[in-house]
Protein backbone atom coordinates (compact mmCIF):
# COMPACT_ATOMS: atom_id res chain seq x y z
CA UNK A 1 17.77 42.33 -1.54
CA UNK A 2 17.73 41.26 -5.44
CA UNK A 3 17.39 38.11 -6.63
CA UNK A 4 17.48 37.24 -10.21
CA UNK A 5 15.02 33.71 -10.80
CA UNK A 6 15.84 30.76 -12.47
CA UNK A 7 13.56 30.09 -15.94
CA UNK A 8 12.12 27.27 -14.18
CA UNK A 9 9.98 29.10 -11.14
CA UNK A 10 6.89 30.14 -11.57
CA UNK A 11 5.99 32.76 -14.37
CA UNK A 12 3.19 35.06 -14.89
CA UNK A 13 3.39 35.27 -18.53
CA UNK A 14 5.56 34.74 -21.86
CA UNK A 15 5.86 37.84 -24.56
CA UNK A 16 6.01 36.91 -27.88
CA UNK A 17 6.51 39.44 -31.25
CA UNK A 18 4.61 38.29 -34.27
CA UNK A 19 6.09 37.97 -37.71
CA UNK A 20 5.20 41.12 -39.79
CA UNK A 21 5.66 42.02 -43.38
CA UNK A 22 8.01 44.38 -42.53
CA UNK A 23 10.85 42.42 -40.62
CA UNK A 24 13.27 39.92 -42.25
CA UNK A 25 10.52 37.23 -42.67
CA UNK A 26 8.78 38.55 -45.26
CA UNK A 27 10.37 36.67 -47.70
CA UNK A 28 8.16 34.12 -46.61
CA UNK A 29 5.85 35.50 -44.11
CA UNK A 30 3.23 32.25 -43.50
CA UNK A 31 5.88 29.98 -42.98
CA UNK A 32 7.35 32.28 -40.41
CA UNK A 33 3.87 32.48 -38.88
CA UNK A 34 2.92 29.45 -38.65
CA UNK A 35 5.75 28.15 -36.16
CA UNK A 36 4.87 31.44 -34.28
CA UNK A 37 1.96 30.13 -33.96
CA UNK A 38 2.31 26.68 -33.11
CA UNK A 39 4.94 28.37 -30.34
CA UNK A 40 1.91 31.19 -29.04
CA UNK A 41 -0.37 28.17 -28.83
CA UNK A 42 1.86 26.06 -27.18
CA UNK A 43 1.91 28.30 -24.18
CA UNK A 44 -0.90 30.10 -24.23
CA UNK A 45 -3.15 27.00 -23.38
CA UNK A 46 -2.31 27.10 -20.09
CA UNK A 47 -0.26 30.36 -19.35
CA UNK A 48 -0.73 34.20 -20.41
CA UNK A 49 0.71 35.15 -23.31
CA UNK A 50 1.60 38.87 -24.51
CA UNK A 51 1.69 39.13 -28.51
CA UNK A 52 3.53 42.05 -30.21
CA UNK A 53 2.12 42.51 -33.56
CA UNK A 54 1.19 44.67 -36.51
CA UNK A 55 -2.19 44.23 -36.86
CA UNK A 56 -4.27 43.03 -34.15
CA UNK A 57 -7.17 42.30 -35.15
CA UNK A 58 -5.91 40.59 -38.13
CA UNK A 59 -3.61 38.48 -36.04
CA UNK A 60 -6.56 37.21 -33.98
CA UNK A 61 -8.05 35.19 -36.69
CA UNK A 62 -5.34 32.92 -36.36
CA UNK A 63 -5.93 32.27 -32.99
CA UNK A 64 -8.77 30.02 -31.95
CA UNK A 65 -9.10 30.94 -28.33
CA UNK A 66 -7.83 34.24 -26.59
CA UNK A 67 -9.07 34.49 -23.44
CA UNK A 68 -5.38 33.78 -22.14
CA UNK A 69 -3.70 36.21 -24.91
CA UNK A 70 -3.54 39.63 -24.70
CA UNK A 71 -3.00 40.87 -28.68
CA UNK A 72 -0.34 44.40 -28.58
CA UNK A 73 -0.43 46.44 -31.95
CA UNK A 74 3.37 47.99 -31.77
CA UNK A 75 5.87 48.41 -34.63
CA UNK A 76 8.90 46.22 -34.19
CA UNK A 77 12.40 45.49 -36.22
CA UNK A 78 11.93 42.19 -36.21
CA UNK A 79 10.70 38.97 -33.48
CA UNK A 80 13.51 38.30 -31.05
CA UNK A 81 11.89 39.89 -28.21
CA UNK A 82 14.54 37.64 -25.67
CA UNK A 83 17.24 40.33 -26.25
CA UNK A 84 14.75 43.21 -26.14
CA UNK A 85 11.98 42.33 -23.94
CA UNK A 86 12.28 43.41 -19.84
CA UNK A 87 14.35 40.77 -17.41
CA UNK A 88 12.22 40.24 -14.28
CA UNK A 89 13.92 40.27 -10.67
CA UNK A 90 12.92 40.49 -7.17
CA UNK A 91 13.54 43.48 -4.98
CA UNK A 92 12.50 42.90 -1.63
CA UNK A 93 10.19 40.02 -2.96
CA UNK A 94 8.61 42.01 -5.74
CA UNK A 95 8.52 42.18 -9.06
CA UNK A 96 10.48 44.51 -10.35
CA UNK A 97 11.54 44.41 -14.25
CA UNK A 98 14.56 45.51 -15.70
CA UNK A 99 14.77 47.61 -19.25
CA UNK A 100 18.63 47.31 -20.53
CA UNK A 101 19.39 48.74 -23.83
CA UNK A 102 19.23 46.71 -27.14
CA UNK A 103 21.88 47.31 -29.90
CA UNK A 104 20.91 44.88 -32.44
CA UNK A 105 23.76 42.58 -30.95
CA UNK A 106 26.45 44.99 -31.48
CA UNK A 107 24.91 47.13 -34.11
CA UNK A 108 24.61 44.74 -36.48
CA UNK A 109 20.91 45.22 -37.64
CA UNK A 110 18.54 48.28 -37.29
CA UNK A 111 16.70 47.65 -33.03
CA UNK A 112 15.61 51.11 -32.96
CA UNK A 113 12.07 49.89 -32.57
CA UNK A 114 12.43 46.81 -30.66
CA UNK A 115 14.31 48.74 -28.14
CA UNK A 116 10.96 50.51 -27.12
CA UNK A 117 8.86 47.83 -26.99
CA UNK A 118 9.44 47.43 -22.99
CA UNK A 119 8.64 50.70 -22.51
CA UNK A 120 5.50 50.66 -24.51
CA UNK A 121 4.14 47.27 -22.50
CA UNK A 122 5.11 49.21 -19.01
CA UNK A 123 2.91 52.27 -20.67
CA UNK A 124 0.38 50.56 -21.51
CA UNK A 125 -0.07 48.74 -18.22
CA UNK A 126 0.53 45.74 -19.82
CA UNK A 127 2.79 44.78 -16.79
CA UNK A 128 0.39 45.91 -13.93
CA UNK A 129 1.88 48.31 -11.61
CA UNK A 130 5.05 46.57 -11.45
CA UNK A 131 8.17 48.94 -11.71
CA UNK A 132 10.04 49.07 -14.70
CA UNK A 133 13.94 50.48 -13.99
CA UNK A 134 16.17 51.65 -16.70
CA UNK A 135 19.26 50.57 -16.81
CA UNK A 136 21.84 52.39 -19.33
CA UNK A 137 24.00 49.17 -20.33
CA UNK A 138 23.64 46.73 -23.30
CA UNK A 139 22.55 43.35 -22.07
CA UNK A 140 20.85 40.78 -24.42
CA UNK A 141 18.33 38.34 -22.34
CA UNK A 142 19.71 35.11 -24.56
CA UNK A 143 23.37 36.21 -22.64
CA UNK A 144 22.93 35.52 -19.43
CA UNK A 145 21.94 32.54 -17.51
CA UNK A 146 20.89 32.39 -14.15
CA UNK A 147 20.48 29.39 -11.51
CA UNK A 148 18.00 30.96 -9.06
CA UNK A 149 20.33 31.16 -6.34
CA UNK A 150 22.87 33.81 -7.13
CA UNK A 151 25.03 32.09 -9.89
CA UNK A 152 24.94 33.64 -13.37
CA UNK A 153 26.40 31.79 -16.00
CA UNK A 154 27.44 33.77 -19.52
CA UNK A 155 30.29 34.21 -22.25
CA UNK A 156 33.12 36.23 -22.49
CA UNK A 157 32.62 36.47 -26.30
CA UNK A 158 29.77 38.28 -25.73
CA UNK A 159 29.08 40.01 -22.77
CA UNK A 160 32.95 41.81 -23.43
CA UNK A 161 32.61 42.22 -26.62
CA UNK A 162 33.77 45.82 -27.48
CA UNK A 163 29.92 46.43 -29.62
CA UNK A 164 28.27 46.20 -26.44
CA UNK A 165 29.84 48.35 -23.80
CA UNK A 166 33.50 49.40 -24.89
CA UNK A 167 33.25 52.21 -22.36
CA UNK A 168 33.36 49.33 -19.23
CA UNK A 169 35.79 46.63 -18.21
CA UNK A 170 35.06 43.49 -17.07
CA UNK A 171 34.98 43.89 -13.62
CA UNK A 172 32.70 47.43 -14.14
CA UNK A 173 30.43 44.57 -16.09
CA UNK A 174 30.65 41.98 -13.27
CA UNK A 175 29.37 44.89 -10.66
CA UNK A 176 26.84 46.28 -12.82
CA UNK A 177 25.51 42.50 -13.24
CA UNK A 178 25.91 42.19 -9.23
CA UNK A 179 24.31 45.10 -8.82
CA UNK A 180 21.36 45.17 -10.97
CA UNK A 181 20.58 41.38 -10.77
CA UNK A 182 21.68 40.60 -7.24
CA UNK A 183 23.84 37.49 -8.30
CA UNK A 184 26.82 36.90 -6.23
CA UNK A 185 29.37 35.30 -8.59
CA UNK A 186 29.61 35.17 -12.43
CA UNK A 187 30.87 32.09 -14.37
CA UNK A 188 32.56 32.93 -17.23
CA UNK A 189 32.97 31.21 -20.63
CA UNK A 190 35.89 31.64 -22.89
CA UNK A 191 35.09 28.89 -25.05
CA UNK A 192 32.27 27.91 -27.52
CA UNK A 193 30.64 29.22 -30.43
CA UNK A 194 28.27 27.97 -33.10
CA UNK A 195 28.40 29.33 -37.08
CA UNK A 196 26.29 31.74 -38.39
CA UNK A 197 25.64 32.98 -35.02
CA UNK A 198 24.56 36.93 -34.86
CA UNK A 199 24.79 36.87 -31.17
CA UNK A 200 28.66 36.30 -30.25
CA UNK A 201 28.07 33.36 -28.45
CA UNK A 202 24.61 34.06 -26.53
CA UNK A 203 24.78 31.27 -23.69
CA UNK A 204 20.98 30.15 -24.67
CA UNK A 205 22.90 28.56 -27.89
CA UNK A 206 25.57 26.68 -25.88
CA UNK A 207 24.67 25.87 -21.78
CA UNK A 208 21.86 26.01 -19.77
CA UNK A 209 21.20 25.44 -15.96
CA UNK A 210 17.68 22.98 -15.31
CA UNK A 211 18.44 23.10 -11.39
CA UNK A 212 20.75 24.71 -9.52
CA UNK A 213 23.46 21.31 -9.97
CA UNK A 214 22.63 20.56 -13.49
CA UNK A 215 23.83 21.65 -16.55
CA UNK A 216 22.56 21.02 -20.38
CA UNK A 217 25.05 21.93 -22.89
CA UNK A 218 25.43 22.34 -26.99
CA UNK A 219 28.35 19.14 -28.05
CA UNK A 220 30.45 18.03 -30.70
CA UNK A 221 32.65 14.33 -31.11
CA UNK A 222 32.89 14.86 -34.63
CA UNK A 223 36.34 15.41 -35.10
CA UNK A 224 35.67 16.94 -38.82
CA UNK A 225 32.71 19.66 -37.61
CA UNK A 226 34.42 22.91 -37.30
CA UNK A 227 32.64 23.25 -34.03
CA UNK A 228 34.71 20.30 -32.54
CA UNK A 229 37.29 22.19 -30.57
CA UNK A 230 35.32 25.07 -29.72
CA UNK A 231 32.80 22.92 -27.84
CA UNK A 232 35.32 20.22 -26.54
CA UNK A 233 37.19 23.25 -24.55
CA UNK A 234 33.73 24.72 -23.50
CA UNK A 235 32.96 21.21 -22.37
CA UNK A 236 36.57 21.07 -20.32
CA UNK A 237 35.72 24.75 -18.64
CA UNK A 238 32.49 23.65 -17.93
CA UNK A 239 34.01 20.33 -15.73
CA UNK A 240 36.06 23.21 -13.99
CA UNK A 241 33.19 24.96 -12.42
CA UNK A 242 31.51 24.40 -8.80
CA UNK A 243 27.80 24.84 -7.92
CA UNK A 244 27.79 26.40 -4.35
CA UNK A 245 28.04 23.04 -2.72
CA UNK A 246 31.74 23.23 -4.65
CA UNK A 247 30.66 20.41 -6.06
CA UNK A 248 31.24 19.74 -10.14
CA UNK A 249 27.49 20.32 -12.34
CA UNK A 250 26.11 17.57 -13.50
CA UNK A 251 26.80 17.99 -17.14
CA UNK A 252 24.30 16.19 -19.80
CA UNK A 253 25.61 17.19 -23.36
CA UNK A 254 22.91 18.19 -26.20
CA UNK A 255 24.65 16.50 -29.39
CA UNK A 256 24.51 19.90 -32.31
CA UNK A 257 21.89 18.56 -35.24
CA UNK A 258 23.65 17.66 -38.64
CA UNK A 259 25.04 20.99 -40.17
CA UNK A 260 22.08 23.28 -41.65
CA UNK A 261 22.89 25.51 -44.70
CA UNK A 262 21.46 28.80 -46.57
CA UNK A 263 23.12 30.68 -49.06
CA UNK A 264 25.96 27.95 -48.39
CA UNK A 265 26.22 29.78 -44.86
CA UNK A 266 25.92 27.55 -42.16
CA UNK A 267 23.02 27.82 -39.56
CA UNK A 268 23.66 27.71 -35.68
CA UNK A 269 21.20 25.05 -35.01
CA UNK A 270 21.12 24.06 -31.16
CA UNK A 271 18.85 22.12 -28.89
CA UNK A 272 20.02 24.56 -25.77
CA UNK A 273 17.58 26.85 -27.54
CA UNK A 274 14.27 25.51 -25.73
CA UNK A 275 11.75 27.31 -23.18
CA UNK A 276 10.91 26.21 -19.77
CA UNK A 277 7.46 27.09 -18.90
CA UNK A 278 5.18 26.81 -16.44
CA UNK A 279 3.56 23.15 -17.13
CA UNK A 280 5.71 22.55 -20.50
CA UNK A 281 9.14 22.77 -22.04
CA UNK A 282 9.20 24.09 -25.85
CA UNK A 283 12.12 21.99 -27.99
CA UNK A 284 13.23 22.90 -30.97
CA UNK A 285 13.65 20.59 -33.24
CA UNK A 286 15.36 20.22 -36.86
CA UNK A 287 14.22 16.80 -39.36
CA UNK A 288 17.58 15.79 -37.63
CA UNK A 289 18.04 12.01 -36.45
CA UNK A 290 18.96 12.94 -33.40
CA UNK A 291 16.18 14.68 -32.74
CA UNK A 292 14.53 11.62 -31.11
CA UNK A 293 16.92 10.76 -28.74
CA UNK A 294 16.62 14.91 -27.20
CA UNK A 295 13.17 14.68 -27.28
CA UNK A 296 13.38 11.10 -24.91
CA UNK A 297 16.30 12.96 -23.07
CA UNK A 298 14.23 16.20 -22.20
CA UNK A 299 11.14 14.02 -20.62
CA UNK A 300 13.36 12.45 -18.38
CA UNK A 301 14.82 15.73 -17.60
CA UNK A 302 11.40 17.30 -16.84
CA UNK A 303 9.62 14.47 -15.90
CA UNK A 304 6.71 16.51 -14.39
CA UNK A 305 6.48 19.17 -17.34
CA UNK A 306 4.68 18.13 -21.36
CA UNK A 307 7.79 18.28 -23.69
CA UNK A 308 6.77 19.53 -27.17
CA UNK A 309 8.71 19.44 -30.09
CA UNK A 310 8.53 22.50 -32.41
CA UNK A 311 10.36 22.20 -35.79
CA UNK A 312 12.57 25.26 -35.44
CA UNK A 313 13.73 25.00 -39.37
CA UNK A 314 12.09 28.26 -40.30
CA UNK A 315 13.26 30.18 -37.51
CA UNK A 316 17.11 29.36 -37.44
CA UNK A 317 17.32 30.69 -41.27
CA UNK A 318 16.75 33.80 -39.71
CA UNK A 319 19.40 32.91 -36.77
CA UNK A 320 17.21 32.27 -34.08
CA UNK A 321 15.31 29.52 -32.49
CA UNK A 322 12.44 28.98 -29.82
CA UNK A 323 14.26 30.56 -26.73
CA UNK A 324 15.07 33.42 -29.10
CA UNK A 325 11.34 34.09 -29.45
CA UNK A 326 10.18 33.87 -26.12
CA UNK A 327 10.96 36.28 -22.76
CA UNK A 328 8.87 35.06 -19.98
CA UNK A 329 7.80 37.22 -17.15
CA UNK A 330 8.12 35.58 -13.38
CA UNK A 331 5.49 35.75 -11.32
């Protein structure tokens, strides 16, 4: 039997990749590095953390304390290790971790590198003795979304998109999912989308479960945001859907932040993209007003967990936010 966790049991670790001269940040590399850090720290204070970097022992300096982090000197493209790093199931109540293959969401940007980091980590024992399967599909981590008990929730946009797998339909998707992850039903998403996204629609951007009967998900009521009807039908599909109780979700919406611009492009800025770990949850954050009232709204939500606010700014220029940045590892 297979069963694919929920992000909020209990994790043995969180991987990480560390900015690097050579990836998209360089432009302005301390900046990068400095919310990487604030993220590494945030975790590794009470959890293991797994860094990625280019130079260990330079990388250590910035680290005050590191009995908890193990420091991993491997080339990568770039820092998104959530659509590259291994997705952990249980096989017979064992660990067991998945390796899919990465595209660079649909060959948009070189992955070559990133693609091997799993298989360097399994190598390199960084995993234990925990089995590492290959599986010959193209699955990003930040696309699927799973409730612990069997439910996976994703998009259509992305997970059919002909740049992933145009050699598989969507029911040959829906068994290889069933198969490999052990879920027993798939909830799709036709709707919903934010600007400047790379991903096509990753469901870390837009909803997330936080229990089985509960889920969080990216909004819009301003009639004059392009995002408006996008969201408002993702919001009507998402009132369609049953938990396994065939009950409705409990649906708490995550108002977008103001609209973020580079190079007049807009930014898909989202509070969906946060991190459940062990004894904390990671929020982004953007200088927004609203960002407040999510802050207030995700300590109710985990009332038993320390919610810390990272100002994501830095890393949505380059697309991604803290979810992005993070793969944890269950237990």
């Amino acid at each position: 039997m297979t069963r694919f966790p929920a992000e909020w049991e209990e994790q043995d670790s969180v991987l990480m990749v560390f900015p690097h001269k050579n990836s998209d940040w360089a432009s302005d590399l301390k900046s990068a590095q400095s919310v990487f850090l604030r993220i590494a720290s945030s975790i590794c204070f009470k959890q293991k953390l797994i860094l990625v970097c280019d130079n260990k022992e330079e990388i250590k300096k910035m680290f005050c304390y590191h009995d908890k982090i193990s420091f991993v000197e491997y080339d990568t493209n770039d820092t998104w290790i959530r659509d590259f790093g291994p997705i952990s199931v249980y096989k017979e109540n064992k660990r067991v971790l998945l390796d899919f293959e990465f595209n660079g969401w649909g060959g948009k940007f070189e992955s070559s590198k990133d693609n091997l980091v799993t298989k360097y980590l399994h190598k390199n024992w960084h995993f234990g003795i925990d089995k590492l399967i290959h599986e010959d599909m193209v699955l990003e981590g930040g696309s699927i979304e799973s409730d612990g008990t069997g439910t996976l929730l994703t998009t259509k946009k992305c997970l059919l998109n002909p740049n992933r797998n145009p050699h598989l339909t969507q029911s040959q998707i829906e068994k290889k999912l069933k198969d490999t992850l052990g879920i027993e039903r798939i909830l799709w998403l036709e709707n919903g989308e934010l600007l400047g996204d790379d991903t096509d629609a990753h469901i870390d951007t837009l909803a997330r479960f936080i229990n089985p009967h509960t889920i969080v998900y990216s909004s819009c009521d301003n009639l004059d945001d392009p995002h408006y009807e996008s969201l408002q039908q993702m919001k009507k599909e998402l009132e369609q859907f049953r938990a396994y109780d065939n009950k409705p979700y409990v649906l708490i919406p995550l108002p977008i932040p103001k609209a973020i611009y580079k190079n007049k492009q807009r930014l898909p800025a989202t509070y969906a993209n946060f991190l459940i770990a062990n004894h904390v949850v990671l929020l982004p954050t953007y200088n927004d007003p609203r960002d407040k009232m999510i802050v207030l709204l995700f300590k109710k939500l985990f009332p038993t967990k320390e919610i810390i606010p990272i100002n994501a700014l830095r890393l949505i220029e380059e697309g991604g936010s803290i979810h992005c940045s993070t793969m944890q590892v269950i237990k």
